[in-house]
N, C-alpha and C. Protein backbone atom coordinates (compact mmCIF):
# COMPACT_ATOMS: atom_id res chain seq x y z
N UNK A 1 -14.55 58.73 -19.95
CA UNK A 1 -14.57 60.11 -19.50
C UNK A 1 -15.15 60.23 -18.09
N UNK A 2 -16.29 59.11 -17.90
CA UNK A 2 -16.61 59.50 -16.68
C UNK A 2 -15.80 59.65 -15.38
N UNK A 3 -15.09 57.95 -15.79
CA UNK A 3 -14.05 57.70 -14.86
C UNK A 3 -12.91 58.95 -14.50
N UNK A 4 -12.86 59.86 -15.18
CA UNK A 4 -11.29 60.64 -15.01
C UNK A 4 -12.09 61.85 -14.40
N UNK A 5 -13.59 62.06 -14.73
CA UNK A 5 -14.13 63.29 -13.53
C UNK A 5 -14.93 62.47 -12.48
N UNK A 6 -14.61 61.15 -11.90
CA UNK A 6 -14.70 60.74 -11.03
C UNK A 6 -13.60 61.57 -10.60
N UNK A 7 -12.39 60.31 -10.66
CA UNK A 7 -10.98 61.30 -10.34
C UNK A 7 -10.68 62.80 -10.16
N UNK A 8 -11.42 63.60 -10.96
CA UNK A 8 -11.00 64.98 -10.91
C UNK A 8 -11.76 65.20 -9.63
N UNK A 9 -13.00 65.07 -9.17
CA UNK A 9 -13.78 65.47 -8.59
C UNK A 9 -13.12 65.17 -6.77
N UNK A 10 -12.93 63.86 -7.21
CA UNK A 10 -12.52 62.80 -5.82
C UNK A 10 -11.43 63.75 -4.79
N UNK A 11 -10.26 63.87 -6.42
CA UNK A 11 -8.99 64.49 -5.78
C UNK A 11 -9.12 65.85 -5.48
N UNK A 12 -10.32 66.78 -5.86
CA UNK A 12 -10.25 67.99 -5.12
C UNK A 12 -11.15 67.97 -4.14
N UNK A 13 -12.21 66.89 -3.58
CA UNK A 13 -12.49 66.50 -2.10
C UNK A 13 -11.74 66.14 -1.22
N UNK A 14 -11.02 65.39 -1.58
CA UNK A 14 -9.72 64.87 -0.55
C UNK A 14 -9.11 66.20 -0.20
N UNK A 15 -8.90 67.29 -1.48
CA UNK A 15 -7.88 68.08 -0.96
C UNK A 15 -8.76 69.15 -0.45
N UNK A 16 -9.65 68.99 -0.30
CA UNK A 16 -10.76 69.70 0.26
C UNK A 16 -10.30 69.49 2.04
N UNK A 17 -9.99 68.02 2.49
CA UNK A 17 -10.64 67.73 3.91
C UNK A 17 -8.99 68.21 4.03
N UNK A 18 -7.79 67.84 3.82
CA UNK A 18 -6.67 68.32 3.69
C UNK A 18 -6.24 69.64 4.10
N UNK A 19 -6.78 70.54 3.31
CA UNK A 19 -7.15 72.15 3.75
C UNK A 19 -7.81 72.32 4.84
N UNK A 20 -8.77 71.66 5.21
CA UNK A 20 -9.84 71.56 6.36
C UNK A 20 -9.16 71.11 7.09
N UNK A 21 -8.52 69.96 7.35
CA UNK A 21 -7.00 69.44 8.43
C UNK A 21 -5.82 70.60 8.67
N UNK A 22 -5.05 71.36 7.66
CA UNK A 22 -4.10 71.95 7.95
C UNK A 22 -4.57 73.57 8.52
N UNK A 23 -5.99 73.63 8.57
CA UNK A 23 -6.35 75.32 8.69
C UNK A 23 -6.65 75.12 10.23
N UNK A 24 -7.49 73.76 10.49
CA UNK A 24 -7.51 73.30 12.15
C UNK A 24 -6.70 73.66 12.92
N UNK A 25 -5.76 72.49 12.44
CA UNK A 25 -3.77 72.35 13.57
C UNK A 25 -3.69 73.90 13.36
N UNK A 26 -3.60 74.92 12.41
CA UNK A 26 -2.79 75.60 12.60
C UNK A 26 -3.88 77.16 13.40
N UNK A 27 -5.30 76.54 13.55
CA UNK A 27 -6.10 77.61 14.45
C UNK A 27 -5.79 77.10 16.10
N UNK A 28 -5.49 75.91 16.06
CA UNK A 28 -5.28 75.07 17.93
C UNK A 28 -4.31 74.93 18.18
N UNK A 29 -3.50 75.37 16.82
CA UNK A 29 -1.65 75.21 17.40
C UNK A 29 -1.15 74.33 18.19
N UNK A 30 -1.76 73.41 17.89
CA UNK A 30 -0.82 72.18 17.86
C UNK A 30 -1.41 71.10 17.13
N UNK A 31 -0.79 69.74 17.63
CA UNK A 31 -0.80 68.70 16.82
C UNK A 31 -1.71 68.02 17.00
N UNK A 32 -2.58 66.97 16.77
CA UNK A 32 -3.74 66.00 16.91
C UNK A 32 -2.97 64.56 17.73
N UNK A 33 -3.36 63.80 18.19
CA UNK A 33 -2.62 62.86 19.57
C UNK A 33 -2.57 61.57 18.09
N UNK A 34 -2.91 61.55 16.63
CA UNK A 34 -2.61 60.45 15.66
C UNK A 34 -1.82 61.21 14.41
N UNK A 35 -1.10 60.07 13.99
CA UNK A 35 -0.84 60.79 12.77
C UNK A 35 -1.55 60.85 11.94
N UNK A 36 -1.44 61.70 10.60
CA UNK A 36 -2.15 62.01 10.04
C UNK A 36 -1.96 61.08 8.78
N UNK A 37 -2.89 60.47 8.12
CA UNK A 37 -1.96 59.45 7.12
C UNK A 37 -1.95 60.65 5.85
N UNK A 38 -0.74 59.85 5.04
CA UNK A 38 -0.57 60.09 3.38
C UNK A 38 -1.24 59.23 3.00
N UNK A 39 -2.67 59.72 1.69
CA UNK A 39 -3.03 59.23 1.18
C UNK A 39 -3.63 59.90 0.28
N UNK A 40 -3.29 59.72 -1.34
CA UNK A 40 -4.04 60.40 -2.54
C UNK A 40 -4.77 59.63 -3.61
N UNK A 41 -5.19 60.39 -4.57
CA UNK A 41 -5.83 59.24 -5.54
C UNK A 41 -5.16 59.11 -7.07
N UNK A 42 -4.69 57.85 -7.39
CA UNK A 42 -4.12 57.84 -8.60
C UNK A 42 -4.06 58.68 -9.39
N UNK A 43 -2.88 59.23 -9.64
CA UNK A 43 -3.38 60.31 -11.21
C UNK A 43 -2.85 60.10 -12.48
N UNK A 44 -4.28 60.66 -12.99
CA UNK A 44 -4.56 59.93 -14.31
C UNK A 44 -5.44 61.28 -15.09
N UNK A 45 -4.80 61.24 -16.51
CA UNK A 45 -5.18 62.03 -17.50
C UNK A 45 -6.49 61.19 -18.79
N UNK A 46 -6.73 62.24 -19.46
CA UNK A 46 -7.06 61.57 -20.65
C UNK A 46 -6.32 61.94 -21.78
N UNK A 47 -6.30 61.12 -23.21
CA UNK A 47 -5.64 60.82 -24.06
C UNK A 47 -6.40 60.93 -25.37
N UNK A 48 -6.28 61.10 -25.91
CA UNK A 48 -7.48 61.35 -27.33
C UNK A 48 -6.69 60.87 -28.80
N UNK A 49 -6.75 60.19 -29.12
CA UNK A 49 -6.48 59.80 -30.75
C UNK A 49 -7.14 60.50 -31.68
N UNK A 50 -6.29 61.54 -32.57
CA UNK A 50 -7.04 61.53 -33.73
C UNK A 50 -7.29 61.35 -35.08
N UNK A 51 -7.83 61.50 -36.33
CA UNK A 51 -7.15 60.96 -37.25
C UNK A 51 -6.65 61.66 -37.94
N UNK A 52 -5.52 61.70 -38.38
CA UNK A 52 -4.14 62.50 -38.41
C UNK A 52 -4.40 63.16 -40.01
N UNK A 53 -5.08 62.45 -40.98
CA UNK A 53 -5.59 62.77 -41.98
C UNK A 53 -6.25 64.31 -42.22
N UNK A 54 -7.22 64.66 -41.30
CA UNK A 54 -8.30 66.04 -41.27
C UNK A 54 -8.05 66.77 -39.89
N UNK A 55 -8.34 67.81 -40.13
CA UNK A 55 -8.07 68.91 -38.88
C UNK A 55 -9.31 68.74 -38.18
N UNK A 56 -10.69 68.36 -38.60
CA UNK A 56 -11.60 67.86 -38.25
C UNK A 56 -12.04 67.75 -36.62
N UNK A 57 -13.05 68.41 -36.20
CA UNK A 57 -12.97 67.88 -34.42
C UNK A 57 -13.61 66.97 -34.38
N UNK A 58 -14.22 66.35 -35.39
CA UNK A 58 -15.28 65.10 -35.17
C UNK A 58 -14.07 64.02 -36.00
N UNK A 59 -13.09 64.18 -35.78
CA UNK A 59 -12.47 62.73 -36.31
C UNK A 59 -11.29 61.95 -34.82
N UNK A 60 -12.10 62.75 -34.25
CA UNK A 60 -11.26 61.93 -32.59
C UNK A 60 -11.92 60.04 -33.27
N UNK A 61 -10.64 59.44 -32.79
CA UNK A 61 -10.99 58.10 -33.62
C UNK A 61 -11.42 57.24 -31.80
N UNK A 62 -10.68 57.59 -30.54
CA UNK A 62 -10.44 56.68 -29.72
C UNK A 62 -10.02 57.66 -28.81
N UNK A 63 -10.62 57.75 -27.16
CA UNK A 63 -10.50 58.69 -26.44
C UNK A 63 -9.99 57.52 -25.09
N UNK A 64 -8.97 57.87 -24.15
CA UNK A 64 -8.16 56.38 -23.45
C UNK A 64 -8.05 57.65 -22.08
N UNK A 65 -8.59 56.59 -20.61
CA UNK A 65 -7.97 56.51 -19.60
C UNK A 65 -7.19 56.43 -19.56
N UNK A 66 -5.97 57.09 -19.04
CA UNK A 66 -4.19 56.85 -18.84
C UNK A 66 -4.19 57.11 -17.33
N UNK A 67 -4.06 56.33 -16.81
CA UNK A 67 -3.43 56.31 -15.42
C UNK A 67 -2.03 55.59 -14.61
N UNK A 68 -2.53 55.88 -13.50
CA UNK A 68 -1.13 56.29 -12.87
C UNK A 68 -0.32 54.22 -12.72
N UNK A 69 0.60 54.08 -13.29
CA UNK A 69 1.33 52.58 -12.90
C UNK A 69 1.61 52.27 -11.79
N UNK A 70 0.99 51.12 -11.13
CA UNK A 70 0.92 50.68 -9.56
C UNK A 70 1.65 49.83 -9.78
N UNK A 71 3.10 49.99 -9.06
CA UNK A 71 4.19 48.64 -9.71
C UNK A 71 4.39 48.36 -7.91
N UNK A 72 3.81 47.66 -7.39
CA UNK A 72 4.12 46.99 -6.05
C UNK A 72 3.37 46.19 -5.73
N UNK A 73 4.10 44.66 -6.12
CA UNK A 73 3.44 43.16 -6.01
C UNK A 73 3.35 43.13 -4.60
N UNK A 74 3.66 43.68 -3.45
CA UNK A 74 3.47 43.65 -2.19
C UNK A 74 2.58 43.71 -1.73
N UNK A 75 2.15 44.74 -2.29
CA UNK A 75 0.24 45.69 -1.94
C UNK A 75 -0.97 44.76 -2.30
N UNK A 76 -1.58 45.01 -1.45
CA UNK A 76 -2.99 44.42 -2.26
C UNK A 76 -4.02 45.99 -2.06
N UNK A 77 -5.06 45.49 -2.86
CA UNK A 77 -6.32 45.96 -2.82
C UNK A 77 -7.13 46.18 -1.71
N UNK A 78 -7.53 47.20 -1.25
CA UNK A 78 -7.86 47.28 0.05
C UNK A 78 -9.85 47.94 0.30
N UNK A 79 -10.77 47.29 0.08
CA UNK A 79 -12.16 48.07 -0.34
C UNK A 79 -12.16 48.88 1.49
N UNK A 80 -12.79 50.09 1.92
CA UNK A 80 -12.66 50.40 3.26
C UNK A 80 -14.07 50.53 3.53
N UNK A 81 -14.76 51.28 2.77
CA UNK A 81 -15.94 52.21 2.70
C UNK A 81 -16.85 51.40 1.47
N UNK A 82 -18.11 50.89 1.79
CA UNK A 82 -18.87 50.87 0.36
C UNK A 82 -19.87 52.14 0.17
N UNK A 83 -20.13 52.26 -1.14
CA UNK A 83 -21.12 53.33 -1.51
C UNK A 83 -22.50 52.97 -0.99
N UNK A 84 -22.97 52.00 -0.32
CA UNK A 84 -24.07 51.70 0.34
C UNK A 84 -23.93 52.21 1.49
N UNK A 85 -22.80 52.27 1.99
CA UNK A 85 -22.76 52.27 3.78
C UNK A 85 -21.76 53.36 4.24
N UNK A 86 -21.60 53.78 5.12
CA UNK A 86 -21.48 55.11 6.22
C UNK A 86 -20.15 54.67 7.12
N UNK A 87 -20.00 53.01 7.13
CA UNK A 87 -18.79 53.06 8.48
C UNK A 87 -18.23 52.24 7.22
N UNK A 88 -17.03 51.91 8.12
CA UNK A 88 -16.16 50.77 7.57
C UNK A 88 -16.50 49.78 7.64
N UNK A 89 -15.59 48.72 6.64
CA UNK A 89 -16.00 47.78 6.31
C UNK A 89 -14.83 46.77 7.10
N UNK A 90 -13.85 47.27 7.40
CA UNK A 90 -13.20 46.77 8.08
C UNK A 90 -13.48 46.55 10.30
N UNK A 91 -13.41 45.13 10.18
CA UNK A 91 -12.99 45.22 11.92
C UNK A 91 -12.16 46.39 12.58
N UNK A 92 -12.64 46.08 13.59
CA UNK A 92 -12.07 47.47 14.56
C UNK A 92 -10.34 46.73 14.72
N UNK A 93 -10.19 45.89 15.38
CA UNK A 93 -8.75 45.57 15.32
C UNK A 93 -8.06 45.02 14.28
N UNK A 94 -8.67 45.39 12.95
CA UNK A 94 -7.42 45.09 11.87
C UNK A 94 -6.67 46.61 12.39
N UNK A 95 -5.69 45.64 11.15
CA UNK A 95 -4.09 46.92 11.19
C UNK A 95 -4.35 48.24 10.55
N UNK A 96 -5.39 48.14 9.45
CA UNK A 96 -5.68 49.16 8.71
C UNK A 96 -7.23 49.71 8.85
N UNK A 97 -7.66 50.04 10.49
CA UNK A 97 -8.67 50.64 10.65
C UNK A 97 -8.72 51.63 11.04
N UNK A 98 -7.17 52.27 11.40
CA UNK A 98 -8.00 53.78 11.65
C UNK A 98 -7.56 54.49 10.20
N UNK A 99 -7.03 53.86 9.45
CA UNK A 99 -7.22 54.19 7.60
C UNK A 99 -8.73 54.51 7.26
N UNK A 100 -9.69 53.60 7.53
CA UNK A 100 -11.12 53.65 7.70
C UNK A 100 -11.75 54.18 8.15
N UNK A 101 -11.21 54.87 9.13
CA UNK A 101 -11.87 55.38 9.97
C UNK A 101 -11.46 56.98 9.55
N UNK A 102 -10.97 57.13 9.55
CA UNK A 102 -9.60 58.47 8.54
C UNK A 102 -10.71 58.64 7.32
N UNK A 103 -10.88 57.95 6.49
CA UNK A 103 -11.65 58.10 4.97
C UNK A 103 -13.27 58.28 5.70
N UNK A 104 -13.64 57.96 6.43
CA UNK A 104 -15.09 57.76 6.99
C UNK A 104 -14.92 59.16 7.83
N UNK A 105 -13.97 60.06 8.30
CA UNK A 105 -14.44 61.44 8.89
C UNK A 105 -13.80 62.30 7.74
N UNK A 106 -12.97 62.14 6.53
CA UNK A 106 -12.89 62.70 5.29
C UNK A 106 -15.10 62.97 4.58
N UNK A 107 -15.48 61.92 4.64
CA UNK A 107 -16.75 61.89 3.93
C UNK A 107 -17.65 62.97 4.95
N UNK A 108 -17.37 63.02 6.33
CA UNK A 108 -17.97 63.75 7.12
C UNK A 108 -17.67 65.75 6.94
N UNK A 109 -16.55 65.59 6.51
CA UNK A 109 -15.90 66.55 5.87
C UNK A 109 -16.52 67.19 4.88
N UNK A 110 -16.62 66.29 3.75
CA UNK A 110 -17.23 66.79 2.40
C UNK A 110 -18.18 67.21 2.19
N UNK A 111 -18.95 66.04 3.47
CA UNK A 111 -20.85 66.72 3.35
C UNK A 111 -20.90 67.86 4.04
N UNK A 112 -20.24 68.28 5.23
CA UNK A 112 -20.61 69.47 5.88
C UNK A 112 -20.03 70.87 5.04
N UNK A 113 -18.74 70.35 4.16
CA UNK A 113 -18.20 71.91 3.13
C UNK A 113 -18.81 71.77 2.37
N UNK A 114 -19.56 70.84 1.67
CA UNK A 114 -19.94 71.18 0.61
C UNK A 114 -21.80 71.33 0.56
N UNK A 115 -22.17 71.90 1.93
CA UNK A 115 -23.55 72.00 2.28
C UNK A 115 -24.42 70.87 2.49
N UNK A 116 -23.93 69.69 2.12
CA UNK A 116 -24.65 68.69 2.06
C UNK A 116 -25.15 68.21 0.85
N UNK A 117 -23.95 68.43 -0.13
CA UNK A 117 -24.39 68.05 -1.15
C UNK A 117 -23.81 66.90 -1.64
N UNK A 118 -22.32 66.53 -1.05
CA UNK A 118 -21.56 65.58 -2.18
C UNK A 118 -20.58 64.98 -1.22
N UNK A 119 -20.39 63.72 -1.10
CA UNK A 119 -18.63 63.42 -0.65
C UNK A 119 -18.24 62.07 -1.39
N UNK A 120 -17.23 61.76 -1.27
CA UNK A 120 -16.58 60.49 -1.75
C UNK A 120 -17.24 59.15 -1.21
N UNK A 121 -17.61 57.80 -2.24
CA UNK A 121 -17.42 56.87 -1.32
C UNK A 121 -17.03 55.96 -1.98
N UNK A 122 -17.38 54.54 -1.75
CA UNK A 122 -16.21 53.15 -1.82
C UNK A 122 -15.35 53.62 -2.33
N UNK A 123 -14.61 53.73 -1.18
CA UNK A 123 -13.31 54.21 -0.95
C UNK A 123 -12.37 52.72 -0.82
N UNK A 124 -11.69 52.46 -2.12
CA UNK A 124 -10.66 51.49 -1.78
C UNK A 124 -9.37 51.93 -2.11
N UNK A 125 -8.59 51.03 -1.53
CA UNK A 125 -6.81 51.89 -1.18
C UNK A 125 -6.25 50.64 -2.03
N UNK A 126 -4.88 51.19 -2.86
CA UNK A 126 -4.24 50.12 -3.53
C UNK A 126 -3.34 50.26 -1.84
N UNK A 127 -2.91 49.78 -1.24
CA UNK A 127 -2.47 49.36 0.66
C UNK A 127 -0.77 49.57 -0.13
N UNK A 128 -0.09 50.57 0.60
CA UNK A 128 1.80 49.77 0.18
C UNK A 128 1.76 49.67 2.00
N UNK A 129 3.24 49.31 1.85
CA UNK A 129 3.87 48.92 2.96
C UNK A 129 5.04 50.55 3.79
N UNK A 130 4.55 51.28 2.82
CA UNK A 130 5.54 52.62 2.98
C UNK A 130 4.84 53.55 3.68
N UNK A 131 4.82 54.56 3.04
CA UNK A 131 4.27 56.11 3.67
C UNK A 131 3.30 56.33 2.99
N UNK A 132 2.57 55.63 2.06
CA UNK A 132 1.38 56.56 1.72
C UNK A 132 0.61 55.45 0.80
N UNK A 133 -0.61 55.87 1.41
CA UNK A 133 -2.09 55.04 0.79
C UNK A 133 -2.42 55.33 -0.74
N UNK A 134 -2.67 54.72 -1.76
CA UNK A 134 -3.20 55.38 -3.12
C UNK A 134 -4.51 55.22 -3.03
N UNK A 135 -5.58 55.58 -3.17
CA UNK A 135 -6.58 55.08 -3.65
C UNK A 135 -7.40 55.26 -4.96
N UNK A 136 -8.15 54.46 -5.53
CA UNK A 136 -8.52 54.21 -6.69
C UNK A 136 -9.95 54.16 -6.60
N UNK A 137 -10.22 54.25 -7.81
CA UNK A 137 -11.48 53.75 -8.28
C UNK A 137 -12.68 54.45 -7.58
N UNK A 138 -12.32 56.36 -6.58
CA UNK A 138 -13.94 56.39 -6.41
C UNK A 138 -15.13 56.50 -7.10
N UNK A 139 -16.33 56.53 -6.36
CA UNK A 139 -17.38 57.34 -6.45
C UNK A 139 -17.58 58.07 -5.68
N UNK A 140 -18.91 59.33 -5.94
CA UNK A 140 -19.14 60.34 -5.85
C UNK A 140 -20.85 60.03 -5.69
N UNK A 141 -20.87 60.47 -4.10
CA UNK A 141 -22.40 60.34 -3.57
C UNK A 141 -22.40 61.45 -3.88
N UNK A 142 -24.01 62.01 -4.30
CA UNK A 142 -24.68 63.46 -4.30
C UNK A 142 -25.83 63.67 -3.93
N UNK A 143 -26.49 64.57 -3.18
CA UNK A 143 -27.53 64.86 -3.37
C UNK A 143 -28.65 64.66 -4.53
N UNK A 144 -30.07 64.29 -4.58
CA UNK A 144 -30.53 64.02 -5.14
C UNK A 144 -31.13 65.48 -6.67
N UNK A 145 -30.75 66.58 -6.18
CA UNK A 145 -30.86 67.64 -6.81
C UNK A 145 -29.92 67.82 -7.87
N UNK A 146 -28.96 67.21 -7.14
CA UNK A 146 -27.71 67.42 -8.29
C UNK A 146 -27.62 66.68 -9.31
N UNK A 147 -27.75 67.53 -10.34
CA UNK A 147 -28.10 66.91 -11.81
C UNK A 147 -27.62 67.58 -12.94
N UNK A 148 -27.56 66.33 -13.83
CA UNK A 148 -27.12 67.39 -15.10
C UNK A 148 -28.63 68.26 -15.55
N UNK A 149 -28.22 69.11 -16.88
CA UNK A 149 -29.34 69.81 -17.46
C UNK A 149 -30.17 68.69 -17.84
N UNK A 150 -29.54 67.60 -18.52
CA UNK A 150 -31.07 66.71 -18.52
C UNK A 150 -31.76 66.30 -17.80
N UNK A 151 -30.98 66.05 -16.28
CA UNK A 151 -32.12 65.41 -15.27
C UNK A 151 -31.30 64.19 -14.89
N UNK A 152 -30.43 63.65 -15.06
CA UNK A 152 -29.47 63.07 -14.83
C UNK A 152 -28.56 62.70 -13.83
N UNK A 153 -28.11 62.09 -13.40
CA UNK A 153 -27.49 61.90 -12.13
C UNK A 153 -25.96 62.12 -12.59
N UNK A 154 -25.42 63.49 -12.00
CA UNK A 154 -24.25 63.88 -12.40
C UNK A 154 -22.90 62.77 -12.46
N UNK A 155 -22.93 61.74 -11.20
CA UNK A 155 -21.79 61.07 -10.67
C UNK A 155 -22.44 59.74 -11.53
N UNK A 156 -23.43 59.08 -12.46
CA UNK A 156 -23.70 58.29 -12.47
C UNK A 156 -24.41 57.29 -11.59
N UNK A 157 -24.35 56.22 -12.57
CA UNK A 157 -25.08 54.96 -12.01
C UNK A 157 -25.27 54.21 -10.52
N UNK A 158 -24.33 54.71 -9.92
CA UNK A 158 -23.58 53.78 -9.11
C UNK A 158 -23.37 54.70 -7.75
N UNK A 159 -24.02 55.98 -8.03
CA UNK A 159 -24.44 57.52 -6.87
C UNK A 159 -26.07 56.25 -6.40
N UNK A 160 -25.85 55.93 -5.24
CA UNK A 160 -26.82 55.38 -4.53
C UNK A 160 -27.67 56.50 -3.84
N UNK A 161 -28.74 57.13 -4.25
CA UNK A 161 -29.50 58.12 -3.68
C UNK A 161 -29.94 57.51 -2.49
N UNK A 162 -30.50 56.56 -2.44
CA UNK A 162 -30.75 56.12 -0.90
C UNK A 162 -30.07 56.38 0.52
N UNK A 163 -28.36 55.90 0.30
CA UNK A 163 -27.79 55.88 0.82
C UNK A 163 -27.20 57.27 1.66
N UNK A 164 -26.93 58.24 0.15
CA UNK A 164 -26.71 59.40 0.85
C UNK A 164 -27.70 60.27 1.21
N UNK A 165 -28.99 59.80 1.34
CA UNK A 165 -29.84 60.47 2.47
C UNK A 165 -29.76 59.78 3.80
N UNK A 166 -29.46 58.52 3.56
CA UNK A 166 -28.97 58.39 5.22
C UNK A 166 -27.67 58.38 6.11
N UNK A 167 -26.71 59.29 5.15
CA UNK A 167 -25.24 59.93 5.53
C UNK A 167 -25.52 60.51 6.58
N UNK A 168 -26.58 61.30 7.04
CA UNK A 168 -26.53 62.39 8.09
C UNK A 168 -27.26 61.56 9.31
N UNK A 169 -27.17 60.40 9.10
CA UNK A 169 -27.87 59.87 10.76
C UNK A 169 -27.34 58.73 10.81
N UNK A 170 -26.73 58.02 9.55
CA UNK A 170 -25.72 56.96 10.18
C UNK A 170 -24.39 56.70 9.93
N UNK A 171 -23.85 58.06 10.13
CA UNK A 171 -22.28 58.33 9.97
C UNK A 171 -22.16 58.32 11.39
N UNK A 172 -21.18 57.87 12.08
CA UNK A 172 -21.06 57.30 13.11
C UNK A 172 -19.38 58.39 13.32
N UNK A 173 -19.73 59.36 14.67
CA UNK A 173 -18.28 60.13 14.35
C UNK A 173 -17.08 59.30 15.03
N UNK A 174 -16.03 59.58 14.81
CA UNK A 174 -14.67 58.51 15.01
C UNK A 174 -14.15 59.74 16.00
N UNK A 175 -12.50 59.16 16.30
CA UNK A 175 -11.80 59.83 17.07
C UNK A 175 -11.30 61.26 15.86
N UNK A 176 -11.34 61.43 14.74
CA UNK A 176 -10.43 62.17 13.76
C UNK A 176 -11.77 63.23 13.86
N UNK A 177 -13.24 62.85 13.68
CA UNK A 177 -14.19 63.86 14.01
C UNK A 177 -14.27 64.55 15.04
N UNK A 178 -14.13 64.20 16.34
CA UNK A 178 -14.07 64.32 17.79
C UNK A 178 -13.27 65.91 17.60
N UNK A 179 -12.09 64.81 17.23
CA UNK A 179 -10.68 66.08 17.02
C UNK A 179 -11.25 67.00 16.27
N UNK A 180 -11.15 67.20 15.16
CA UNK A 180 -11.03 68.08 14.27
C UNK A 180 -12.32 68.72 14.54
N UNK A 181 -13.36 67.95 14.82
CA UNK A 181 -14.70 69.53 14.84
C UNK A 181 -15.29 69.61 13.94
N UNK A 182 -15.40 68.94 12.98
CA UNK A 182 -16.39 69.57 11.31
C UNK A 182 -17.76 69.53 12.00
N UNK A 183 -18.49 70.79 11.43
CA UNK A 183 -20.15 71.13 11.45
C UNK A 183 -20.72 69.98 12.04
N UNK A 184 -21.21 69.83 12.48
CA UNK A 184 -22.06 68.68 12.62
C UNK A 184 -23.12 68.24 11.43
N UNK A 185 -23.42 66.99 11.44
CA UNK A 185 -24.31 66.49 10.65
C UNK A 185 -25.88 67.07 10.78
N UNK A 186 -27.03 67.77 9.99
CA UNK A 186 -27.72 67.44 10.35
C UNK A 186 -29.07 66.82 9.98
N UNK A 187 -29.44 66.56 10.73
CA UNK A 187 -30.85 65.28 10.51
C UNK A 187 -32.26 65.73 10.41
């Protein structure tokens, strides 16, 4: 379960910076000097078994991740962003760095709409060779406030509190920040 409100969460940040991209171009009327990539995050439901015997809500037998089929032996696995760290993980002259650099002013995005509370990270891309990036498997940095009612760390284990207190002084802005303008970070 956690995994699929990873996902839920991920894919309405992305479409968060998305909205934040198309409301830009269309306040400066015109276009940005890069393209803009296609890139979304697998989608994937949940599935629930129950036992077919009792009308029962406590007889769910087996509750299943169903996600989306990645059928392209071409692609590999692509990690860009770790949840420890702020830039890419990729060299500046690979082929797929301003992908990195793209997901790294997305996160700059999230923290400034969403007050400074939350954005995406290890950010890895299943890579095709076509028009559009998938990516899989995020997490979800948060603020240290953000919690369940027990006290809990909403995004889980793997929400590095350390890290996203030092989002706002070592996010490093790219050419896609420059452009676009989001709030500034602050420190």
């Amino acid at each position: 379960m956690a995994e699929a409100n990873f996902l839920y969460w991920a894919t309405a940040l992305l479409e968060l910076c998305f909205a934040f991209i198309r409301h830009f171009i269309a306040q400066a009327g015109k276009q940005p000097p890069f393209s803009i990539l296609k890139i979304r995050f697998v989608r994937a439901g949940i599935a629930a078994a129950k036992d077919s015997t009792t009308s029962n809500t406590s007889s769910l037998r087996r509750t299943y991740l169903l996600g989306e089929f990645i059928n392209n032996p071409e692609s590999e696995f692509v990690k860009f962003v770790h949840n420890g760290d702020t830039v890419p993980l990729l060299a500046d002259d690979d082929p797929l760095y301003a992908l990195a650099e793209f997901l790294c002013f997305t996160q700059h995005v999230q923290y400034t709409k969403s007050g400074g509370l939350i954005f995406i990270s290890d950010y890895q891309v299943q890579h095709y060779t076509g028009t559009e990036h998938l990516l899989t498997d995020p997490q979800i940095m948060s603020a240290p406030e953000v919690k369940t009612k027990e006290g809990k760390n909403i995004f889980g284990e793997d929400n590095v509190g350390s890290a996203f207190m030092r989002f706002p002084t070592e996010h490093i802005c790219n050419k896609y920040c420059k452009w676009f303008e989001p709030e500034p970070l602050h420190t």
